[in-house]
Protein backbone atom coordinates (compact mmCIF):
# COMPACT_ATOMS: atom_id res chain seq x y z
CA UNK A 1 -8.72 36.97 -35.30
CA UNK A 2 -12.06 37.78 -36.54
CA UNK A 3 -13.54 41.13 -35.26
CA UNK A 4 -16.88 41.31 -33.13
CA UNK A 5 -19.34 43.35 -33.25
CA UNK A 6 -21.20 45.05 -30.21
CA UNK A 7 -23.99 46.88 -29.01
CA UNK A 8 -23.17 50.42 -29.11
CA UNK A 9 -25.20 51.19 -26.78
CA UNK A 10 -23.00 48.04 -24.24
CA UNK A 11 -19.94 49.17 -25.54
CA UNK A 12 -20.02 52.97 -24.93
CA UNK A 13 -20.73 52.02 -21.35
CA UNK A 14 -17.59 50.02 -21.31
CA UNK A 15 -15.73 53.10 -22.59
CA UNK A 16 -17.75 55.67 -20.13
CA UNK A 17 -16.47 53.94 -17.30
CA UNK A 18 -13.01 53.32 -18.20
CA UNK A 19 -10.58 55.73 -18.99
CA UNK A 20 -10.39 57.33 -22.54
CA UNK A 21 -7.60 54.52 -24.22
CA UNK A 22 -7.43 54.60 -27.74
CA UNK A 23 -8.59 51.72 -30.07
CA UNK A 24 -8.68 50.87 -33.17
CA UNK A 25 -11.94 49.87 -34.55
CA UNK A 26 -14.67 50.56 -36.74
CA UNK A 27 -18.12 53.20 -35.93
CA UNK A 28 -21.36 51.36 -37.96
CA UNK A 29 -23.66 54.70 -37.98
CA UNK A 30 -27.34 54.29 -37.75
CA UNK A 31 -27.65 56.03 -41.67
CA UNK A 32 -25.77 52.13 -42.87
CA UNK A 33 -22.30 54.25 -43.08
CA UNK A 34 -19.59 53.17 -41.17
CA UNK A 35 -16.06 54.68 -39.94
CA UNK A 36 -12.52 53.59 -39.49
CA UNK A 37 -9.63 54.55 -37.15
CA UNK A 38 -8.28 55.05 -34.09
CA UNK A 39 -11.33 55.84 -31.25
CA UNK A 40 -11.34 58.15 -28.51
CA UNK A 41 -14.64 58.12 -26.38
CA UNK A 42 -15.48 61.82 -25.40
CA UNK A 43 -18.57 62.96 -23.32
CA UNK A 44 -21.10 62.81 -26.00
CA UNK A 45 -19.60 60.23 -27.74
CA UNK A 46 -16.55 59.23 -30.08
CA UNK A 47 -13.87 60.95 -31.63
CA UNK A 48 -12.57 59.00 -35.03
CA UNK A 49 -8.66 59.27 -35.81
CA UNK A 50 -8.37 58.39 -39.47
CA UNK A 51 -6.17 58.15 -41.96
CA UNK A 52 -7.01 61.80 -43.39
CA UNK A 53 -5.42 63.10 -39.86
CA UNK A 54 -8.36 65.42 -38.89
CA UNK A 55 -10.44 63.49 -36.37
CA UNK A 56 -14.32 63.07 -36.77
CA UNK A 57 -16.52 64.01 -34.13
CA UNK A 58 -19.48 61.04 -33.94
CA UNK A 59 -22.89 61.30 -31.60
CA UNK A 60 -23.57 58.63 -29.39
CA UNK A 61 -27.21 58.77 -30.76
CA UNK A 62 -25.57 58.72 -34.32
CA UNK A 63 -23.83 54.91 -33.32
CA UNK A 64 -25.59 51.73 -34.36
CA UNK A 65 -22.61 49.31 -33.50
CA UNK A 66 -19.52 49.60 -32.51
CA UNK A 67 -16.69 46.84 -34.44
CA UNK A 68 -14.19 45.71 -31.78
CA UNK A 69 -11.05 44.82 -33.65
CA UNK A 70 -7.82 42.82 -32.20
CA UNK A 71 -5.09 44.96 -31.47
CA UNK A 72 -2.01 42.54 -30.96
CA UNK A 73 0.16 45.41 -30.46
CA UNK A 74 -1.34 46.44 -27.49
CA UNK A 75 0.53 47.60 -24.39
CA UNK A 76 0.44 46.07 -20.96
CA UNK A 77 -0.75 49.47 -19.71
CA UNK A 78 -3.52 49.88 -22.36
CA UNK A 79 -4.42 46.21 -22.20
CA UNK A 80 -4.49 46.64 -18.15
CA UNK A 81 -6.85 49.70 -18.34
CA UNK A 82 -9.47 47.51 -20.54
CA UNK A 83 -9.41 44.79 -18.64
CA UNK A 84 -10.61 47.53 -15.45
CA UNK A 85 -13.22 49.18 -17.85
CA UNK A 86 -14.70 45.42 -18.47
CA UNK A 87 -14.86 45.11 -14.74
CA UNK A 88 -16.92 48.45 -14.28
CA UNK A 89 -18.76 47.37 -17.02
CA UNK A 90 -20.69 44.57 -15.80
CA UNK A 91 -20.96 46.40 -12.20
CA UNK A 92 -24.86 46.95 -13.26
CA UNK A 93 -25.19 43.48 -15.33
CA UNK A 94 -27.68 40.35 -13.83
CA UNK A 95 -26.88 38.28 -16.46
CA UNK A 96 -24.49 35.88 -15.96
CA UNK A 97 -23.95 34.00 -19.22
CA UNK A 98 -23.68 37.84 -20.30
CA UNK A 99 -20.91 38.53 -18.40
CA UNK A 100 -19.01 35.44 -18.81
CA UNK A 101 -18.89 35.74 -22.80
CA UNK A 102 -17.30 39.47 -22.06
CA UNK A 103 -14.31 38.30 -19.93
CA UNK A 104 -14.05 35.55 -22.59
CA UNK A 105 -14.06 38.05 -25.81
CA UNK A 106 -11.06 39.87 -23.78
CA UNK A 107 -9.42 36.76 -22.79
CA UNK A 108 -9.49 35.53 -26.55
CA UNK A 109 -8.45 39.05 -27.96
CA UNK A 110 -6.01 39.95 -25.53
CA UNK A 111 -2.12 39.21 -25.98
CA UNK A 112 -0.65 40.62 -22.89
CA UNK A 113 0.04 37.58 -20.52
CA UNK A 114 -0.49 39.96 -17.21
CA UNK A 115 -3.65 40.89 -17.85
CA UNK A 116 -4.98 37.72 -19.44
CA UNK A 117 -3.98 36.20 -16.28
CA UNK A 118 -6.05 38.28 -14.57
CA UNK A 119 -9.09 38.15 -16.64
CA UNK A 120 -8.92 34.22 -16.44
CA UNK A 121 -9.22 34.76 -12.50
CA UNK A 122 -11.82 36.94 -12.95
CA UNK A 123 -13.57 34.40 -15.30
CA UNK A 124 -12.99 31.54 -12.52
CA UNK A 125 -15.08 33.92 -10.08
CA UNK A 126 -18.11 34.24 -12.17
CA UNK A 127 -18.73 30.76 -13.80
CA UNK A 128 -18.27 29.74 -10.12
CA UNK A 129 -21.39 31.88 -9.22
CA UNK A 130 -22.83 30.45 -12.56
CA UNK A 131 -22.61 27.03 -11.12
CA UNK A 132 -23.82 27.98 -8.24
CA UNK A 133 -26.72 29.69 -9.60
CA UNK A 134 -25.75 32.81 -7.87
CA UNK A 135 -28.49 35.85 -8.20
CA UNK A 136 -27.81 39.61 -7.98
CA UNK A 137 -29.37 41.28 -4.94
CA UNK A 138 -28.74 45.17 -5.30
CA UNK A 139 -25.04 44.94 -5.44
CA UNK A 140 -24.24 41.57 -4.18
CA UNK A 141 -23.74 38.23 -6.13
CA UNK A 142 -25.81 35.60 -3.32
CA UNK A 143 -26.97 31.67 -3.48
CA UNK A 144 -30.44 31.53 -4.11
CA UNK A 145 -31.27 30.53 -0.34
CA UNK A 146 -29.30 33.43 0.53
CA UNK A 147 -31.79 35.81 -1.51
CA UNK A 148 -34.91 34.33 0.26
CA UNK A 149 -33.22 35.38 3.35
CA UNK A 150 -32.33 38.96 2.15
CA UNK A 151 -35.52 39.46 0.69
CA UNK A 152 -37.72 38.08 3.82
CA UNK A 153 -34.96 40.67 5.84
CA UNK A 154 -36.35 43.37 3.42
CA UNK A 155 -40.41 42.33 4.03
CA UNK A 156 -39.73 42.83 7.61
CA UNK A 157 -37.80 46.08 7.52
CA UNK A 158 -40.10 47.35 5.14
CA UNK A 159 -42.54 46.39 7.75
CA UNK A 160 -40.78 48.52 10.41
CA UNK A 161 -40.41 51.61 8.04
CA UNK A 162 -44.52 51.49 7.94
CA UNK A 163 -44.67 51.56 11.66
CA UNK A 164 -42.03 54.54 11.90
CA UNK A 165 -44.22 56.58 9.40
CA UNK A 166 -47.57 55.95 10.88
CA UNK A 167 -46.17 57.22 14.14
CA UNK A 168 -44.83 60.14 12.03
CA UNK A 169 -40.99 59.49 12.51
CA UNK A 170 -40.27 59.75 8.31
CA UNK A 171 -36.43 60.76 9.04
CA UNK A 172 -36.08 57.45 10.50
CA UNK A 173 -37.82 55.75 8.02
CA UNK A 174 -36.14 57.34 4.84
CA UNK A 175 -32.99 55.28 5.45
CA UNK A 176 -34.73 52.19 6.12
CA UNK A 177 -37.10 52.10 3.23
CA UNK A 178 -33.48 53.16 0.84
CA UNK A 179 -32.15 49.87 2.11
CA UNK A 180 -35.13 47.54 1.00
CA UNK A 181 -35.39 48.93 -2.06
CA UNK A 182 -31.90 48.55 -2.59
CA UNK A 183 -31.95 44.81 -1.73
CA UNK A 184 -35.55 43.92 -2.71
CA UNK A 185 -36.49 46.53 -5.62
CA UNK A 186 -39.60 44.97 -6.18
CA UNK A 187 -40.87 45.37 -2.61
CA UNK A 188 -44.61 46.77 -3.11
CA UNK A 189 -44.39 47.90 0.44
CA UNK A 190 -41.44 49.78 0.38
CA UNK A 191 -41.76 51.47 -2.69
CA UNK A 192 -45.66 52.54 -2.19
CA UNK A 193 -44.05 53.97 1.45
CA UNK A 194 -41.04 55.79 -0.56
CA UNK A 195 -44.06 56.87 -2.80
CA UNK A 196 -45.76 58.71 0.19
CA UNK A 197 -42.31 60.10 1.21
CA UNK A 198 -41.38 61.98 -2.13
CA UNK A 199 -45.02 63.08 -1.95
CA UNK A 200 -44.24 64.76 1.66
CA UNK A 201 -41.24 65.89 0.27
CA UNK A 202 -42.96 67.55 -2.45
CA UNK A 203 -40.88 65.87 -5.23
CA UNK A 204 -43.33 64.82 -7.28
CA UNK A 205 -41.81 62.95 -10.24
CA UNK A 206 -40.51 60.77 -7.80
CA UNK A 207 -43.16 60.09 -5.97
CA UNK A 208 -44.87 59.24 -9.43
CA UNK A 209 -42.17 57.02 -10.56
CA UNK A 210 -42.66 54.55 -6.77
CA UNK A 211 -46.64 54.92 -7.26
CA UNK A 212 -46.33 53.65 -10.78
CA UNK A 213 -43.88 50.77 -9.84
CA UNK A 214 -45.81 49.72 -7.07
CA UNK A 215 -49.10 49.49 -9.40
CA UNK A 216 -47.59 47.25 -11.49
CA UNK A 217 -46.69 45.42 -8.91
CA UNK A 218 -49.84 45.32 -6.93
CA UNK A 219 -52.40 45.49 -9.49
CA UNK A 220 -56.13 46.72 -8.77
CA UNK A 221 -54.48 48.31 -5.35
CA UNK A 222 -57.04 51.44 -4.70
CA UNK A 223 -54.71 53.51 -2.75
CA UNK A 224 -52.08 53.67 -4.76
CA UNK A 225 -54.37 54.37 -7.85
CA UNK A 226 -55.43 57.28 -5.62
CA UNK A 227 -52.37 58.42 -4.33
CA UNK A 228 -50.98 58.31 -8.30
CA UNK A 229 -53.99 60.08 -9.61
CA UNK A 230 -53.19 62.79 -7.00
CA UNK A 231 -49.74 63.19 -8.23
CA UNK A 232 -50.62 63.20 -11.83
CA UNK A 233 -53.03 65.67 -11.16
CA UNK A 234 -50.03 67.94 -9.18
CA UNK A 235 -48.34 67.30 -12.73
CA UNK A 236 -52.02 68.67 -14.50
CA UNK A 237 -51.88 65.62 -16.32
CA UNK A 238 -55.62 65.63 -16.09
CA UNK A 239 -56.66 62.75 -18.15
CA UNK A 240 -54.70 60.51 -16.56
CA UNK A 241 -55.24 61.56 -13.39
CA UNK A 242 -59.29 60.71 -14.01
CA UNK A 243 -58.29 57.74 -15.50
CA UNK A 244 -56.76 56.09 -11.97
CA UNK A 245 -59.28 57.98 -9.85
CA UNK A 246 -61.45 55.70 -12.37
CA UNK A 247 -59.54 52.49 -11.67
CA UNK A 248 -59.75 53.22 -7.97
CA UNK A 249 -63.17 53.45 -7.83
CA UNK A 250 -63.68 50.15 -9.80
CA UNK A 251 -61.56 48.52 -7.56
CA UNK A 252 -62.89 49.62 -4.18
CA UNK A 253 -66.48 50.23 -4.72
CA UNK A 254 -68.14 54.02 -2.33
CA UNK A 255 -64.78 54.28 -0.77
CA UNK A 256 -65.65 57.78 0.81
CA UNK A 257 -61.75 59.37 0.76
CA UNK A 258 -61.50 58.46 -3.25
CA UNK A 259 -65.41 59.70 -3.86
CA UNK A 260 -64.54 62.58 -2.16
CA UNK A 261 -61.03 63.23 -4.40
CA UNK A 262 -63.17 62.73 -7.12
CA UNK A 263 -65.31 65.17 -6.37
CA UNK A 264 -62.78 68.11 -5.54
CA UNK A 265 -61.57 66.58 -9.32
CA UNK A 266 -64.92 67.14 -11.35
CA UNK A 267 -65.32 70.38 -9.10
CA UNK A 268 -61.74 71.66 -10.14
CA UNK A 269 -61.18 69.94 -13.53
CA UNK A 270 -60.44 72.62 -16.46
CA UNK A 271 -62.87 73.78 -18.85
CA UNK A 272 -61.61 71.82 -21.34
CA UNK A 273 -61.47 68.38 -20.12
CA UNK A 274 -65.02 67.99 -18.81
CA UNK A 275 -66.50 66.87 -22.21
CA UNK A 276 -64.09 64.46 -23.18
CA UNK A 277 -64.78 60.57 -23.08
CA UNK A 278 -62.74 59.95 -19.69
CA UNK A 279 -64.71 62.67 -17.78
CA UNK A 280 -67.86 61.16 -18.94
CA UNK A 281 -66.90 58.02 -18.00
CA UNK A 282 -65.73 59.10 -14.66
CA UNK A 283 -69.01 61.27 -13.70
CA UNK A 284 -71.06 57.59 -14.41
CA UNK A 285 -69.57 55.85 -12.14
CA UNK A 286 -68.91 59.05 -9.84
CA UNK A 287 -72.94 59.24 -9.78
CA UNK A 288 -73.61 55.40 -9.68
CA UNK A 289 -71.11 54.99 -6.44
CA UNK A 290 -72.18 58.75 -4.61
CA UNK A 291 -75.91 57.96 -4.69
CA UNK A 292 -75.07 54.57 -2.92
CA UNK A 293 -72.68 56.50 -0.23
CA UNK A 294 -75.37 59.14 -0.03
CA UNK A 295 -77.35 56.86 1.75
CA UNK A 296 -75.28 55.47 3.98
CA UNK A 297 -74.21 58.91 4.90
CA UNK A 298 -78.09 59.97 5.44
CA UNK A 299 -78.03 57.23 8.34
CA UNK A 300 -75.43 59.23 9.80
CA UNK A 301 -77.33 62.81 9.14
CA UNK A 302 -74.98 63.78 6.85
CA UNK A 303 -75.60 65.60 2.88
CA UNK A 304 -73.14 65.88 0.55
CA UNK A 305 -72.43 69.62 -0.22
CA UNK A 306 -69.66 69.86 -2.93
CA UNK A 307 -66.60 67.50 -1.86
CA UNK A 308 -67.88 67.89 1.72
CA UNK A 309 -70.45 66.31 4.10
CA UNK A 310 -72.09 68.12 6.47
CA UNK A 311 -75.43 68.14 8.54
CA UNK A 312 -78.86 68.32 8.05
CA UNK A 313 -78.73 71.27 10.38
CA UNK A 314 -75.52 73.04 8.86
CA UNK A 315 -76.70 72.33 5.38
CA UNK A 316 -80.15 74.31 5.97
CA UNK A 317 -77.79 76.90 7.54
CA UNK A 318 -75.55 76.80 4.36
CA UNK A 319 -78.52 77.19 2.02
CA UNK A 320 -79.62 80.41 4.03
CA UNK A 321 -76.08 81.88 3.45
CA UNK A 322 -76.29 80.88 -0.18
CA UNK A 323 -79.87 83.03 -0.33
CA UNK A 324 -78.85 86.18 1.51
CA UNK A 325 -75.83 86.26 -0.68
CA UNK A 326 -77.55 85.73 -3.98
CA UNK A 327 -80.05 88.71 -2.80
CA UNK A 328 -76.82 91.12 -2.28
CA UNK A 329 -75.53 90.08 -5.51
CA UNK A 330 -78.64 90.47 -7.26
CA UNK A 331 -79.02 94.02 -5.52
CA UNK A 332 -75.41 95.37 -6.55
CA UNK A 333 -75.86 93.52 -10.36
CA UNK A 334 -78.85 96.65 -9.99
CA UNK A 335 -76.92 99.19 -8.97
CA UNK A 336 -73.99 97.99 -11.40
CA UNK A 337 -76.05 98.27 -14.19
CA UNK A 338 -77.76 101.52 -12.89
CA UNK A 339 -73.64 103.16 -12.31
CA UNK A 340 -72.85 101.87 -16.16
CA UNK A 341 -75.69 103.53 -17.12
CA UNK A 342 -74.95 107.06 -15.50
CA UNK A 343 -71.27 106.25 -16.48
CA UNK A 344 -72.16 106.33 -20.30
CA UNK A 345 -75.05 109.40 -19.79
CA UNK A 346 -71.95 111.31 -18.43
CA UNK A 347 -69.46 110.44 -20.94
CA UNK A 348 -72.23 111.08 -23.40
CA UNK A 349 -72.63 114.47 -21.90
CA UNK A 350 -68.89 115.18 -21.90
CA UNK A 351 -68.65 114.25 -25.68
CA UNK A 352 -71.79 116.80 -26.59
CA UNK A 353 -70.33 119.49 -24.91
CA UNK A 354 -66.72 118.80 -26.25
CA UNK A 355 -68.15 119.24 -29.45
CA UNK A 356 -70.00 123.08 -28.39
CA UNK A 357 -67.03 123.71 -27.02
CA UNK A 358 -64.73 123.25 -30.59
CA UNK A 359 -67.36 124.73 -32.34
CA UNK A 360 -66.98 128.16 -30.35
CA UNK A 361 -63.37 128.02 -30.19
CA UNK A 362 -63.70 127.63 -34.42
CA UNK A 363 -65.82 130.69 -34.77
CA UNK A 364 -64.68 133.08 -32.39
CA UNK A 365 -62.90 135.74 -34.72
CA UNK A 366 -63.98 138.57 -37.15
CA UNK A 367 -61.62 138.60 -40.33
CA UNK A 368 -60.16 141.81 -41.42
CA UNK A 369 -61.85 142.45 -45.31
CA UNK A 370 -58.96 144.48 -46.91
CA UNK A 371 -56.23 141.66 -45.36
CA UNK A 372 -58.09 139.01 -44.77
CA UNK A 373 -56.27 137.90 -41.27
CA UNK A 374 -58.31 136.58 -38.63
CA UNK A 375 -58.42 139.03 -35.25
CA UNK A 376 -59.52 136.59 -31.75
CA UNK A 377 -62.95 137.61 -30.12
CA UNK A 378 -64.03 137.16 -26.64
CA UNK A 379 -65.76 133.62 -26.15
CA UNK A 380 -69.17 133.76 -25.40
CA UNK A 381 -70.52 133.09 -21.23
CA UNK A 382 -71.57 130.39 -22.64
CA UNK A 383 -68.21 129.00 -23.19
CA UNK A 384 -67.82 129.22 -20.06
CA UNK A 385 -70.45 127.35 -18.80
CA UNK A 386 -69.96 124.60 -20.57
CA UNK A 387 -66.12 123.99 -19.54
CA UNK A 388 -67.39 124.42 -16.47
CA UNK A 389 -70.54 121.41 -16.63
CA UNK A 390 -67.32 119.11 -18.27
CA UNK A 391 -65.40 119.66 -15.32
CA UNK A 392 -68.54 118.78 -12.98
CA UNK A 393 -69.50 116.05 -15.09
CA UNK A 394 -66.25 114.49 -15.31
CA UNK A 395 -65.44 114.64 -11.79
CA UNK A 396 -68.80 112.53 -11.32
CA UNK A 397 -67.91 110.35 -13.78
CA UNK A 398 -65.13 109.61 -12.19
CA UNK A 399 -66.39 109.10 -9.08
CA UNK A 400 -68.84 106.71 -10.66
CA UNK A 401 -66.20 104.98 -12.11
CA UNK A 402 -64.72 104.31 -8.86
CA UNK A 403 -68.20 103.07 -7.41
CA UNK A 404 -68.03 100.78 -10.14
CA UNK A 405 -64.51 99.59 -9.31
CA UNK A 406 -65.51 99.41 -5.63
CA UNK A 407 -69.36 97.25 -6.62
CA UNK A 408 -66.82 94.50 -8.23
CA UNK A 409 -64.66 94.06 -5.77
CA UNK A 410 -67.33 93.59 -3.08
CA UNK A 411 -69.12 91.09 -5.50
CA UNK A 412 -65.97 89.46 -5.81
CA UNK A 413 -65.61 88.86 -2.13
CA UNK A 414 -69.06 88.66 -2.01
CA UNK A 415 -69.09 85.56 -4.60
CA UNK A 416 -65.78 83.67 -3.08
CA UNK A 417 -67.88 83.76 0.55
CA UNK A 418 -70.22 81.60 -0.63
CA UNK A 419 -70.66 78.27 1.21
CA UNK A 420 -70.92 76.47 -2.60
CA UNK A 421 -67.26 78.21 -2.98
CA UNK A 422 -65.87 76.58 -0.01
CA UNK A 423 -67.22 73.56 -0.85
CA UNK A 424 -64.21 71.76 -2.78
CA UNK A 425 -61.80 70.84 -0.16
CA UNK A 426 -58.70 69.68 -0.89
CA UNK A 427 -57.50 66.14 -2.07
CA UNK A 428 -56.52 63.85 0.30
CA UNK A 429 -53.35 61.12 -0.05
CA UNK A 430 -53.92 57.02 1.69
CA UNK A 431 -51.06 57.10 4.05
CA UNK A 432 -49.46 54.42 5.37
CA UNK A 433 -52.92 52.67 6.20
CA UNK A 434 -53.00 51.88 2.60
CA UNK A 435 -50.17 50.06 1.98
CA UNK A 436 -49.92 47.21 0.29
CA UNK A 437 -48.73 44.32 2.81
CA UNK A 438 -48.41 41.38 0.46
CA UNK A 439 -44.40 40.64 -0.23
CA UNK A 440 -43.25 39.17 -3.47
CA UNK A 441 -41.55 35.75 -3.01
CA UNK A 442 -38.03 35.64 -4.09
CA UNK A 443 -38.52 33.99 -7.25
CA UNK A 444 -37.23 35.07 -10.23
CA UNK A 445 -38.46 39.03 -10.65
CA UNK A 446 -41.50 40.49 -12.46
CA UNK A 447 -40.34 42.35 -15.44
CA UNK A 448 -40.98 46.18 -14.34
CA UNK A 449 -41.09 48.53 -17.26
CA UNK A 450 -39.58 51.82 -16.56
CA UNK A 451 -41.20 54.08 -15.55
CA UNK A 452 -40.52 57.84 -16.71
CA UNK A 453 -40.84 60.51 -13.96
């Protein structure tokens, strides 16, 4: 019989989920190489029995193709256990034509009557659901009519998930939302709900993953542009981050929650991503959209102050704090300068009597003319006094030094009680307000890239 060639990629799934039989085939590497022998599939990928009787170890990653040869001396047992590996094989397959041509490669190949006569009832089963144009919803093979059913199920419990979570009740909800995606995964209301759960959860690359699904699926949607900006900027991926924040404003024109993100954003955003072209081209329309909410705010009385709005009143208030601060730190930026300045007189003074003091300590002895050695004299008062003016000037300088220390940390707390410091806020997520409502019809399903976390 003529051998086939597979997908390596297909065909070590069919050996990961079966057990670890032994065939005899041929390994086409991705270098245009190629090995013979008896295979044994091992965790990270093949072991090669050859005719040299030391077995070669082969990567998965290394395989291009894997040549499926008949093995007519097969056992029942052996023959048996592929025949269940085929089944788990196709466990995760939609295609049907797909399938069908894999029962019929191991019906064609296979000698041992017991399991061929299984395989053949196994290939009854699916070209039945063939001609009945049977469809795969999450595990289960249904009738079209059936899947509109499921599917319209899944709208409406997706539906009741939303309710459960705007009344708070997420535990309840978690279970529920599981289910439709399971049945229906390209429900935009489920996933952009599961999207808000992994966010509450804190698991982020999860919550990324549903937000990115669900935007592909619901193009142009502002909230979930928002709420996936958000996570990409948990994830400091800045750029992109600005680049939905961007898309959200386009979308939905002085929305006041994704202004206001946008403004803790350009308030927040690292040094070195506030030249680049996607900053730029966020601040534009930032500007362009603020100046049109500004007004409408103004009806209301309110300013914008940061990524905040406040009164007319608490904004003259704010300013006042902002003055009476700026004099303090203006005053201690004095008396900073003024402590360096005794600081380096003292050290100065330390140094210049240091150098007195050496100078004595290097002169103070007569030397005996017939011997020549060197007999210690008395130091001078003067000595004296100057150890003792390095001692009293070092235990200012110290002191000063600790003034010093003290004048930053008061400007420091000084500087973060500023009203323009508490002026960022924090970004805020479109909860289940924003979802998207609209249900896809079950037709055959948008192709969803995917997505990586």
């Amino acid at each position: 019989m003529k051998p086939i060639r597979l997908p390596a990629v297909a065909f070590v799934s069919f050996a990961l989920l079966g057990s670890p039989s032994l065939f005899a085939d041929v390994l086409h590497l991705k270098d245009g190489s190629k090995i013979e022998g008896t295979l044994k599939h091992t965790e990270d990928g093949w072991l090669v029995q050859g005719d040299s009787g030391k077995p070669v170890h082969v990567l998965t990653e290394q395989v291009d193709s894997i040549e499926l040869t008949t093995n007519a001396a097969a056992t029942p047992r052996a023959a048996m256990e592929r025949l269940t590996s085929l089944r788990r094989s196709v466990e995760g397959l939609t295609d049907l034509n797909d399938i069908i041509a894999r029962f019929q490669r191991f019906v064609d190949q296979n000698t041992d009557p017991a399991s061929t006569a299984e395989a053949r009832k196994d290939l009854l089963v699916w070209k039945d659901r063939l001609n009945q144009k049977m469809v795969k919803v999450g595990s289960k093979w249904v009738t079209a009519e059936d899947r509109v059913k499921l599917v319209e199920q899944a709208g409406q419990n997706a539906e009741t998930a939303r309710q459960l979570m705007k009344q708070g009740r997420t535990k309840e909800a978690e279970p529920i939302l599981l289910d439709v995606v399971a049945t229906d995964p390209q429900n935009a209301t489920a996933l952009y709900l599961t999207g808000l759960l992994r966010f509450q959860q804190d698991q982020i690359p999860a919550a990324r993953k549903a937000f990115e699904t669900t935007s592909i699926l619901v193009p142009n949607h502002s909230p979930t542009l928002n709420d996936l900006a958000i996570v990409l900027w948990r994830q400091r991926q800045y750029a992109a981050a600005l680049n939905n924040f961007d898309e959200a404003m386009l979308a939905t024109p002085v929305d006041k929650l994704i202004l206001d993100n946008v403004a803790v954003a350009l308030q927040t955003l690292p040094p070195e991503f506030q030249k680049n072209a996607i900053t730029l081209k966020v601040i534009r329309h930032f500007n362009e959209q603020d100046q049109q909410l500004a007004e409408l705010m103004a009806q209301q009385g309110m300013r914008r102050y940061g990524s905040l709005w406040v009164s007319e009143k608490d904004m003259a208030q704010m300013k006042r704090q902002e003055k009476e601060i700026q004099d303090k730190l203006d005053q201690m930026a004095a008396d900073f300068d003024r402590s360096r300045q005794k600081i380096d007189q003292l050290g100065q003074t330390i140094s210049d009597n240091d150098t007195q003091i050496h100078r004595i300590e290097a002169t103070s002895f007569v030397v005996d003319p017939r011997t020549g050695a060197q007999t210690p004299v008395p130091y001078p008062a003067a000595y004296y006094d100057l150890v003792r003016d390095n001692q009293n000037a070092q235990r200012d300088r110290d002191a000063e030094v600790s003034r010093l220390d003290q004048l930053k940390k008061q400007a420091a707390d000084l500087q973060n009680s500023r009203p323009s410091q508490k002026s960022a806020g924090v970004m805020r997520i479109v909860g289940p307000e924003g979802t998207p409502i609209r249900i896809p019809t079950a037709t055959a399903p948008v192709a969803v890239p995917a997505m990586q976390p």
